[in-house]
Protein backbone atom coordinates (compact mmCIF):
# COMPACT_ATOMS: atom_id res chain seq x y z
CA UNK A 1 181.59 136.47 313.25
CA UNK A 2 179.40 136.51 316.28
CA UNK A 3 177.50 139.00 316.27
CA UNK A 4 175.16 140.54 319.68
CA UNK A 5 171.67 141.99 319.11
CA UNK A 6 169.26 143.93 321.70
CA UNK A 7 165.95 143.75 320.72
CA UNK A 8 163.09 145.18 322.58
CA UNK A 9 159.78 143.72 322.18
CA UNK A 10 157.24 147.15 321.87
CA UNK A 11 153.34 147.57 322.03
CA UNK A 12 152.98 143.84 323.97
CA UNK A 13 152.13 142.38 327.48
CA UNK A 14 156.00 142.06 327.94
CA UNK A 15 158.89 143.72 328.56
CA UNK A 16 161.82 142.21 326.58
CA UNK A 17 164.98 143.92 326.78
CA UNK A 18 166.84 141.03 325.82
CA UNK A 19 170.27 140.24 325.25
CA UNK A 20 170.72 137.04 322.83
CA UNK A 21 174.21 135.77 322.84
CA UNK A 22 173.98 132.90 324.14
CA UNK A 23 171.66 131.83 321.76
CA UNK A 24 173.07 128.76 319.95
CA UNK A 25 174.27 128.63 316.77
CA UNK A 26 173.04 127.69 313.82
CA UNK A 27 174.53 124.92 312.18
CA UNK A 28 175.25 123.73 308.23
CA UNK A 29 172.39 122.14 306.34
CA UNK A 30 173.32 122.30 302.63
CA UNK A 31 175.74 124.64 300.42
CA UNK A 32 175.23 128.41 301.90
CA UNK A 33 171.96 127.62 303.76
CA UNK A 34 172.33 127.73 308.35
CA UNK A 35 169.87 127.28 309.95
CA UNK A 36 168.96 127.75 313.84
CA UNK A 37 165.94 127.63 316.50
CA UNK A 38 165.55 129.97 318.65
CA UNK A 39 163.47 130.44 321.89
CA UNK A 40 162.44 133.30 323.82
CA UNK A 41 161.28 132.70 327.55
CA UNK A 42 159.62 136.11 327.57
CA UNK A 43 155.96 135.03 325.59
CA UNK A 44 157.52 132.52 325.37
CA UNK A 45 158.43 132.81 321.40
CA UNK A 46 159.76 130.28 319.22
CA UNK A 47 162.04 131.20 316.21
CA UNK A 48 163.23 129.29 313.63
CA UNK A 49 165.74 131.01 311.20
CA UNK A 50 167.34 130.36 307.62
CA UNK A 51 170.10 131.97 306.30
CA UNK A 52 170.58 131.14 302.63
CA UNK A 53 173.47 132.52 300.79
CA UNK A 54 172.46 133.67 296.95
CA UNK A 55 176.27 134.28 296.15
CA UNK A 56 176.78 130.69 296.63
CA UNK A 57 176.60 128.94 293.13
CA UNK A 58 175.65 125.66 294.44
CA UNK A 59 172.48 127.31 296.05
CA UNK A 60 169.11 129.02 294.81
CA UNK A 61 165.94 129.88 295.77
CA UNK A 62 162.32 129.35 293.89
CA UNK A 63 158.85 129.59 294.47
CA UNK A 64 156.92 126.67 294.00
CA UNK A 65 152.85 125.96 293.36
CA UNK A 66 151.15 123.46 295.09
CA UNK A 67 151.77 120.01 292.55
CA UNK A 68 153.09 122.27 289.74
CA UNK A 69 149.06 123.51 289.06
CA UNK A 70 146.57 126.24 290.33
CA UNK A 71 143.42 125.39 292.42
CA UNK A 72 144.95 122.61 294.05
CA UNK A 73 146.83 122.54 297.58
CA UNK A 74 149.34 121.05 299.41
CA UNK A 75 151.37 120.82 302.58
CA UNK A 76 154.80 122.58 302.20
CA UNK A 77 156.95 119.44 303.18
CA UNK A 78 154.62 117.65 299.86
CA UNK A 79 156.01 120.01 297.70
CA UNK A 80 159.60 119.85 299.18
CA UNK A 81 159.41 116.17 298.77
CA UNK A 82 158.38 116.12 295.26
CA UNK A 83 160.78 118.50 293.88
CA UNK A 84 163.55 116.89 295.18
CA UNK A 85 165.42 114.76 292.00
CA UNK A 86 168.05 112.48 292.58
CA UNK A 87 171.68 112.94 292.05
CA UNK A 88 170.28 116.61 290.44
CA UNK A 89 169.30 118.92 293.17
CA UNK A 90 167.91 118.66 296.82
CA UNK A 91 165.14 120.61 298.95
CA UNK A 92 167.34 121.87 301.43
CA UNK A 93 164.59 124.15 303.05
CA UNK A 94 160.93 125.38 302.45
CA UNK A 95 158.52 127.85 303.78
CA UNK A 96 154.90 128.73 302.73
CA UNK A 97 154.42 131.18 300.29
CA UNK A 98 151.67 133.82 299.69
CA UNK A 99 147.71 133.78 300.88
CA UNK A 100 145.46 132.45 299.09
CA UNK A 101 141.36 131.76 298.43
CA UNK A 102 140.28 129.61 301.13
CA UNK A 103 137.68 128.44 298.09
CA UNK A 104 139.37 127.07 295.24
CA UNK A 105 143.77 127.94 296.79
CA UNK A 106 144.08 130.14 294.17
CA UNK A 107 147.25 132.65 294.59
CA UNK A 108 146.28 136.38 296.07
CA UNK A 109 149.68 137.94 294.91
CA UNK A 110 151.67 137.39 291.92
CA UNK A 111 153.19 133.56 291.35
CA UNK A 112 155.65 132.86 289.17
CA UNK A 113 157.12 129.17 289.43
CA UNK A 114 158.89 126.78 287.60
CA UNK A 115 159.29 128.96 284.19
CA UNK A 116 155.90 130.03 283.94
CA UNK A 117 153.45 132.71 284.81
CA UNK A 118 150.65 131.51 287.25
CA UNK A 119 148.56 134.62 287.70
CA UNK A 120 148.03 138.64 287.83
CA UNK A 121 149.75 140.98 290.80
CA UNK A 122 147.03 142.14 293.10
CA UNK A 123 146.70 145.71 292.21
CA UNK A 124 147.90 146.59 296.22
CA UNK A 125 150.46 143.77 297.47
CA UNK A 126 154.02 143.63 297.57
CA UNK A 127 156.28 140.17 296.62
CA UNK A 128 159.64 138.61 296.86
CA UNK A 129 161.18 138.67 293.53
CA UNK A 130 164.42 136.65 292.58
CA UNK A 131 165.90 137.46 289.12
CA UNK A 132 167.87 134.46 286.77
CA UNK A 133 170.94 136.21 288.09
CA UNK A 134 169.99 135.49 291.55
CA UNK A 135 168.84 139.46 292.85
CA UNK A 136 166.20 139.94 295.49
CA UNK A 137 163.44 142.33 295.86
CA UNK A 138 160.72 143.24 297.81
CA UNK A 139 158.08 145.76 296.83
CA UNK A 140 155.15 146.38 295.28
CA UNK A 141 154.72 144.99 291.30
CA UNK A 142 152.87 145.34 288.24
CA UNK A 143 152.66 143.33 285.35
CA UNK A 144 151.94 144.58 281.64
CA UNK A 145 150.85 141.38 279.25
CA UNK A 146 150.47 142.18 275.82
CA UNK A 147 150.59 140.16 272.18
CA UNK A 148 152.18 141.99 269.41
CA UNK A 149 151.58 140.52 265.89
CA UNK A 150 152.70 142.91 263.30
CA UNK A 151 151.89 146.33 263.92
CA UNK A 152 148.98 145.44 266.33
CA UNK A 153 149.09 145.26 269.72
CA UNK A 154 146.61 143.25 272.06
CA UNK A 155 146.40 144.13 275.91
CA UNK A 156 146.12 141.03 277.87
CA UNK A 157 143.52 142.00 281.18
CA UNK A 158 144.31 138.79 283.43
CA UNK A 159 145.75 135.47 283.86
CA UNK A 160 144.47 131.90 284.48
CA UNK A 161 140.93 134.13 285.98
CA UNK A 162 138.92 131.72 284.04
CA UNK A 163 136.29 132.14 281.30
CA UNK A 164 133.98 134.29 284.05
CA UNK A 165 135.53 137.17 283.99
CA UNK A 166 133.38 139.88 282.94
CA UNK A 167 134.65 142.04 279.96
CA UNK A 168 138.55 140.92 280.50
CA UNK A 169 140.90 139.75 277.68
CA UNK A 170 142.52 136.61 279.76
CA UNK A 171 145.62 134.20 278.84
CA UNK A 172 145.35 130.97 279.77
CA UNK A 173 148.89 129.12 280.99
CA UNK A 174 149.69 125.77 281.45
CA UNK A 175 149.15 125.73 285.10
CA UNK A 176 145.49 126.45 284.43
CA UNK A 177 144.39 123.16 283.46
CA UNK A 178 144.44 120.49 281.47
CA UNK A 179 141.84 122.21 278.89
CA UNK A 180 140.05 125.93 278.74
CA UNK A 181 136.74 125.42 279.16
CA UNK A 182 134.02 126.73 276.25
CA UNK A 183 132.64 130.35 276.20
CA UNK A 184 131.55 133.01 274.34
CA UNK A 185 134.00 135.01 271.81
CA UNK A 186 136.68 134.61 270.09
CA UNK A 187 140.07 131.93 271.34
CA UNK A 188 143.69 131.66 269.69
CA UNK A 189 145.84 129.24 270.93
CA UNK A 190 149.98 130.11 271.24
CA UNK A 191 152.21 127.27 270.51
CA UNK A 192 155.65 128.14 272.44
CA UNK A 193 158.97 128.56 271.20
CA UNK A 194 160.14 126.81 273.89
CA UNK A 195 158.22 126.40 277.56
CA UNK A 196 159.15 129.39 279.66
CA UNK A 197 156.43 132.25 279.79
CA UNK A 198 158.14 134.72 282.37
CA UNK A 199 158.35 138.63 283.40
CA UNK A 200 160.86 140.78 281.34
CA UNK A 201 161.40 137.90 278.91
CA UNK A 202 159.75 138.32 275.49
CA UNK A 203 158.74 134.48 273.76
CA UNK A 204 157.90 134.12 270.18
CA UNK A 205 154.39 132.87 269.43
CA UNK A 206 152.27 131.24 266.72
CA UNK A 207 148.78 131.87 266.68
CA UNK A 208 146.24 129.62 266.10
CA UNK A 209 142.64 130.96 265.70
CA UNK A 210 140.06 127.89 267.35
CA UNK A 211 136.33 127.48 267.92
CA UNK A 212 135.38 128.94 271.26
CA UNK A 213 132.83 126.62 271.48
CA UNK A 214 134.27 123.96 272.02
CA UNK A 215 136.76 123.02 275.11
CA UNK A 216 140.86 124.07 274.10
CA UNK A 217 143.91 122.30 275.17
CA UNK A 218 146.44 123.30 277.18
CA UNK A 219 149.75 121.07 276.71
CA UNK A 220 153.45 122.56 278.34
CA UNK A 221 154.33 123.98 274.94
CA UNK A 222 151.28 126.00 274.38
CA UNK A 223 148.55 128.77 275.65
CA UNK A 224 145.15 129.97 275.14
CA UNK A 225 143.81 133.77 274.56
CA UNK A 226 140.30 134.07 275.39
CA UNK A 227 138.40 137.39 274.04
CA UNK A 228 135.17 138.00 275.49
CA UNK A 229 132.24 139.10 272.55
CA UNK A 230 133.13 143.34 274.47
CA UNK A 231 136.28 143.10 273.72
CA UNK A 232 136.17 141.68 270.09
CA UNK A 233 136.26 145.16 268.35
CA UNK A 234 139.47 145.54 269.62
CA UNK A 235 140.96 142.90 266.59
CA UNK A 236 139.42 145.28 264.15
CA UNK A 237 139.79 143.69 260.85
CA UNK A 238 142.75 141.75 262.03
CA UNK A 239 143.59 138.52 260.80
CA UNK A 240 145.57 136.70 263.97
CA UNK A 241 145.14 133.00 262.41
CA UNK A 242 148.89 131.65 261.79
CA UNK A 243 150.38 134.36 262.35
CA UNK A 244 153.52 135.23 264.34
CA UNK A 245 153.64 137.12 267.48
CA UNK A 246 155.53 138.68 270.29
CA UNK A 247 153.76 137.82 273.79
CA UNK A 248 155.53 139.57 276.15
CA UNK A 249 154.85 140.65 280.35
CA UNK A 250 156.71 143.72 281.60
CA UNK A 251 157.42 143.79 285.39
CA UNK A 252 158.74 147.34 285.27
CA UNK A 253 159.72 147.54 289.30
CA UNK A 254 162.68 144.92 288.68
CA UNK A 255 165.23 144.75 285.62
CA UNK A 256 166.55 141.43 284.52
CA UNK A 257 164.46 138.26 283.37
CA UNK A 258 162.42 137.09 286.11
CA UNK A 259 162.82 133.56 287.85
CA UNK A 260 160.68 133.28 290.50
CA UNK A 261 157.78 135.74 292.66
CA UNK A 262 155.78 134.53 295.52
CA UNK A 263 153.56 137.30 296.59
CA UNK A 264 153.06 138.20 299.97
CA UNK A 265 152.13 141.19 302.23
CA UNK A 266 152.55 143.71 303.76
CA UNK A 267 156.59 144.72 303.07
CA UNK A 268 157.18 145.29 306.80
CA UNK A 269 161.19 146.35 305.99
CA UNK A 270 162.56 149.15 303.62
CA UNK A 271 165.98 150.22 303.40
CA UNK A 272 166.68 148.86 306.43
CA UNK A 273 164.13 150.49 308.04
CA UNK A 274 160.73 149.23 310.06
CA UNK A 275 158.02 150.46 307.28
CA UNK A 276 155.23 147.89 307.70
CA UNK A 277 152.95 148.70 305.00
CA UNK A 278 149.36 147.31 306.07
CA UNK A 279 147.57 150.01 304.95
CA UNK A 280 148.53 150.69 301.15
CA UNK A 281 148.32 147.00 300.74
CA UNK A 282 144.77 146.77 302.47
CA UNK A 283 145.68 144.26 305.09
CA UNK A 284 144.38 146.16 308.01
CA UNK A 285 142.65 143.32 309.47
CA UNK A 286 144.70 141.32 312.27
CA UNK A 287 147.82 143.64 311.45
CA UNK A 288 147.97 144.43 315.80
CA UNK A 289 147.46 141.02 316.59
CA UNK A 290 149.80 138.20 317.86
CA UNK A 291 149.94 135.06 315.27
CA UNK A 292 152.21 132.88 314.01
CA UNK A 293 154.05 134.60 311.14
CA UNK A 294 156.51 133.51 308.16
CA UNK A 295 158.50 135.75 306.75
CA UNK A 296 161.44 136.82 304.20
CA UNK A 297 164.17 139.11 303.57
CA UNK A 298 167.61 140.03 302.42
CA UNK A 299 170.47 142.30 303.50
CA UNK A 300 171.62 145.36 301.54
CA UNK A 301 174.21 143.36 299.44
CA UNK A 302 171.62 141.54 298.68
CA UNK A 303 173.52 138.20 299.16
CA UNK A 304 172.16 136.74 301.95
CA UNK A 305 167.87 135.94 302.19
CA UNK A 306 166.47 134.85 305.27
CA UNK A 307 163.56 133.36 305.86
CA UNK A 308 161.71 133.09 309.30
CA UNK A 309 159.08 131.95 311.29
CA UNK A 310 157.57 132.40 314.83
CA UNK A 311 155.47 130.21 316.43
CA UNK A 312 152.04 130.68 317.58
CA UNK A 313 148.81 130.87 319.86
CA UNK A 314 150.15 128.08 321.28
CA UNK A 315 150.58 129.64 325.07
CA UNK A 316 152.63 127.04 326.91
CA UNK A 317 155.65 127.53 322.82
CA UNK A 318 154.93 130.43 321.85
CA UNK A 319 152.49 133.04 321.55
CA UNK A 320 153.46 134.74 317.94
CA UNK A 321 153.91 138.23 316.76
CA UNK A 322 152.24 141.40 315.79
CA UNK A 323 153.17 143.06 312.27
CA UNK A 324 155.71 145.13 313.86
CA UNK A 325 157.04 142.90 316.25
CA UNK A 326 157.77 140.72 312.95
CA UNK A 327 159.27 143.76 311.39
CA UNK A 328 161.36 144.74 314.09
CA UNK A 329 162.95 140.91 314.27
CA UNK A 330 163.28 141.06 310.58
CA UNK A 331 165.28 144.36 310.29
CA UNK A 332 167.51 143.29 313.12
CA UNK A 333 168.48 139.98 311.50
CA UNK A 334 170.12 142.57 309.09
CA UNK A 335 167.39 142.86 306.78
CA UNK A 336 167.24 145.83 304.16
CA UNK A 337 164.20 144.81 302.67
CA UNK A 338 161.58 142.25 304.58
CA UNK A 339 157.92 140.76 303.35
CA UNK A 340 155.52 139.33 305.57
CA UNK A 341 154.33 136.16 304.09
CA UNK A 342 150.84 134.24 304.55
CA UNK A 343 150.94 133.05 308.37
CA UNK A 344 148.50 131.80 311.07
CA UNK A 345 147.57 127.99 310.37
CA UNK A 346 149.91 128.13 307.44
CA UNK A 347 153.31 128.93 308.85
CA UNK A 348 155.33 126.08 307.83
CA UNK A 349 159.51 125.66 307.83
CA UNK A 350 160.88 122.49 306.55
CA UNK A 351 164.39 121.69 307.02
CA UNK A 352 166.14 118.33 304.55
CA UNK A 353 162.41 116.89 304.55
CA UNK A 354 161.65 117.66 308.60
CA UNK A 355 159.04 120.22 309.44
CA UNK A 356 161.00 122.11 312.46
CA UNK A 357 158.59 124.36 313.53
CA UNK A 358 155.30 123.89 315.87
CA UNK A 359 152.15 124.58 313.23
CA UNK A 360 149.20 125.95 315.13
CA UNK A 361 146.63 123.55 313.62
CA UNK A 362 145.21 121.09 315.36
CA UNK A 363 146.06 118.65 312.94
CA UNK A 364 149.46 119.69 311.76
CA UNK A 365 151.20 121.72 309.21
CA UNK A 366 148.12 122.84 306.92
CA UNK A 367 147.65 122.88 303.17
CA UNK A 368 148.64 125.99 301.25
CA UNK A 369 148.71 126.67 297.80
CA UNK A 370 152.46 127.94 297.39
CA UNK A 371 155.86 127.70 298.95
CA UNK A 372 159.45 129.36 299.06
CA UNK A 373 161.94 126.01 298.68
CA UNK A 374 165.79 126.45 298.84
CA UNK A 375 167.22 123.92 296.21
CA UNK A 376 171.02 123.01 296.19
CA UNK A 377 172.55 121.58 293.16
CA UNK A 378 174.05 118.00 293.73
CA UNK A 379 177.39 117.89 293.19
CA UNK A 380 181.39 118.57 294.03
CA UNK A 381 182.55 121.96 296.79
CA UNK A 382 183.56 122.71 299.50
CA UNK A 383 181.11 123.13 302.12
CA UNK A 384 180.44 126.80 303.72
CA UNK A 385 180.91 127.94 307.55
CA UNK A 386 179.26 125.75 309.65
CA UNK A 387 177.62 128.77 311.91
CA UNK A 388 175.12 131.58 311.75
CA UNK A 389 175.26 134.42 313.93
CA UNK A 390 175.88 133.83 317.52
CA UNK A 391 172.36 135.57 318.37
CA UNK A 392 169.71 136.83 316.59
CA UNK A 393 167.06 139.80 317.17
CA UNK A 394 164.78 138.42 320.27
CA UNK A 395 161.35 139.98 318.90
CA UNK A 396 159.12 142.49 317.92
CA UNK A 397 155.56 140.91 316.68
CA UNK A 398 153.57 141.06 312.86
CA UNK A 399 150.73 141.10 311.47
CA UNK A 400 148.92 139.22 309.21
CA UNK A 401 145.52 138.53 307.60
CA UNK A 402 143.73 136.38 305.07
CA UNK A 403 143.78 132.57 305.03
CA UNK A 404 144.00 132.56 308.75
């Protein structure tokens, strides 16, 4: 169904009362997933949009750390490349995921990737969550780690924060490292049943009391629980060493087990309506200017995601988009619920291995610590429509901060 959008681009140097359709449309580029470019004169802007459809079995969509690790980077069409597998699933599309420290590309938001727990929620930024049973949200999130072993229970502070971190009780994941380095207290190692760690599902433990003092493994099957000398008092006179255990991580805001979360910020879309959120997530800085943006969000069925981005400071393409420029393009794709996602320099789409868009950076599409890949399941079906909407929203702007 073609559908015809007038979008007004607000609070810039233009005027855009825009009708789009004539805009082309998109076309077929795996099971469920269209995808189209679009181009506004007025800026100018550049678009490029992805429509992926959840409800479609063949299709999926995961968040993805930089080489399967934390405090390394890489460019989005890297990880796209190396996920791929042969006759089991392809990368149909990828965008970058969530800021990140500019010092060591360690995750701002909450990451959860490939069955496994990368890090803490920041205590003020919203993410895209995707449940096993493929539903989205968008929101703010919390996380509540804790060990269980009998009738005691252990409160786990942080994740994968290192051995430096003040008075907190921190797990250490697989992502973290080859080894835990030494430190002061006491350390249990976890050996897995199994090698998924992941919000709202509860994995059986055995515990393993080790020497602090020396350097701990990490291997796929197992994890580490530092306990700082403070925090010691807490074990009382327990006796942890081979015993088993219940290490569980509550993400209250969503029901279901957990699959993937690439954090993000601010939520710019709420129940369909323009909410952009900069302040209560503490992203004031930036949030009026014009960047390039990447962004994602899904429709009140909650079948359909899409994920965008717009161009930008790049005067002669496109010129980018404030926070609520972004917001107001997002909720007329037919968004109920939208997240802005890191942008500037990192704003990255990659279409079956091709990077579409026009990165700002000098010298191409940057290095980033996470991404957003749609991954199709090889195999037998019949191929979905061929075309997207014959138009799409023509602009409002975002806003942005961090790693720009």
């Amino acid at each position: 169904m073609k559908l015809l959008f007038v979008v007004c681009l607000f609070a810039s140097a233009f005027n855009i009362n825009a009708q789009v359709a004539n805009q082309p449309v998109g076309k077929t580029v795996g099971p469920g997933v269209t995808w189209r470019q679009e181009t506004v004169a007025e800026g100018p802007l550049s678009f490029n949009v992805m429509r992926v459809q959840l409800d479609d079995p063949r299709i999926t969509i995961e968040a993805e750390s930089a080489k399967d690790k934390l405090f390394v980077g890489e460019k989005v069409h890297q990880s796209a490349e190396r996920e791929a597998q042969p006759g089991q699933t392809e990368i149909i599309g990828a965008v970058n995921g969530d800021f990140y420290s500019l010092k060591n590309f360690f995750p701002i938001g909450l990451l959860v990737a490939d069955g496994m727990i990368y890090d803490m929620p920041s205590k003020y930024r919203s993410a895209f969550v995707l449940t096993k049973d493929e539903t989205p949200y968008i929101g703010p999130v919390s996380l509540d780690v804790s060990l269980k072993v009998g009738k005691k229970l252990l409160k786990i502070d942080r994740i994968n924060s290192g051995t430096k971190s003040g008075n907190s009780v921190v797990l250490f994941t697989p992502p973290y490292g080859a080894e835990v380095e030494p430190a002061k207290g006491k350390r249990f190692v976890f050996t897995m049943k199994g090698t998924e760690f992941l919000p709202n599902q509860p994995v059986s433990v055995k515990v393993f009391e080790v020497d602090s003092a020396s350097s701990t493994p990490l291997t796929a099957d197992t994890m580490v629980l530092h306990i700082p000398p403070g925090q010691i008092k807490k074990l009382a006179a327990s006796n942890l060493d081979s015993k088993e255990g219940i290490l569980s991580a509550l993400l209250p805001e969503v029901s279901g087990v957990i699959a993937s979360v690439c954090g993000g910020g601010p939520a710019i879309v709420a129940e369909g309506k323009i909410n952009v959120r900069y302040m209560e997530e503490k992203m004031e800085k930036a949030h009026l200017n014009k960047h390039p943006r990447t962004a994602v969000g899904f429709t009140k069925d909650k079948k359909t995601v899409y994920l965008v981005t717009v161009d930008g400071r790049q005067p002669r393409l496109s010129v980018g988009l404030t926070l609520d420029e972004l917001a107001e393009y997002m909720k007329n794709l037919g968004c109920w619920a939208a997240l802005n996602l890191d942008g500037g320099g990192s704003t990255s789409m990659v279409v079956n291995g091709k990077v579409v868009n026009s990165p700002s950076d000098l010298l191409g599409p940057r290095t980033v610590a996470n991404s957003l890949l749609v991954v199709a399941l090889v195999g037998g079906g019949a191929e979905t429509s061929a075309t997207l909407e014959a138009g799409s929203p023509t602009a409002a702007s975002p806003r942005n901060a961090e790693s720009f």
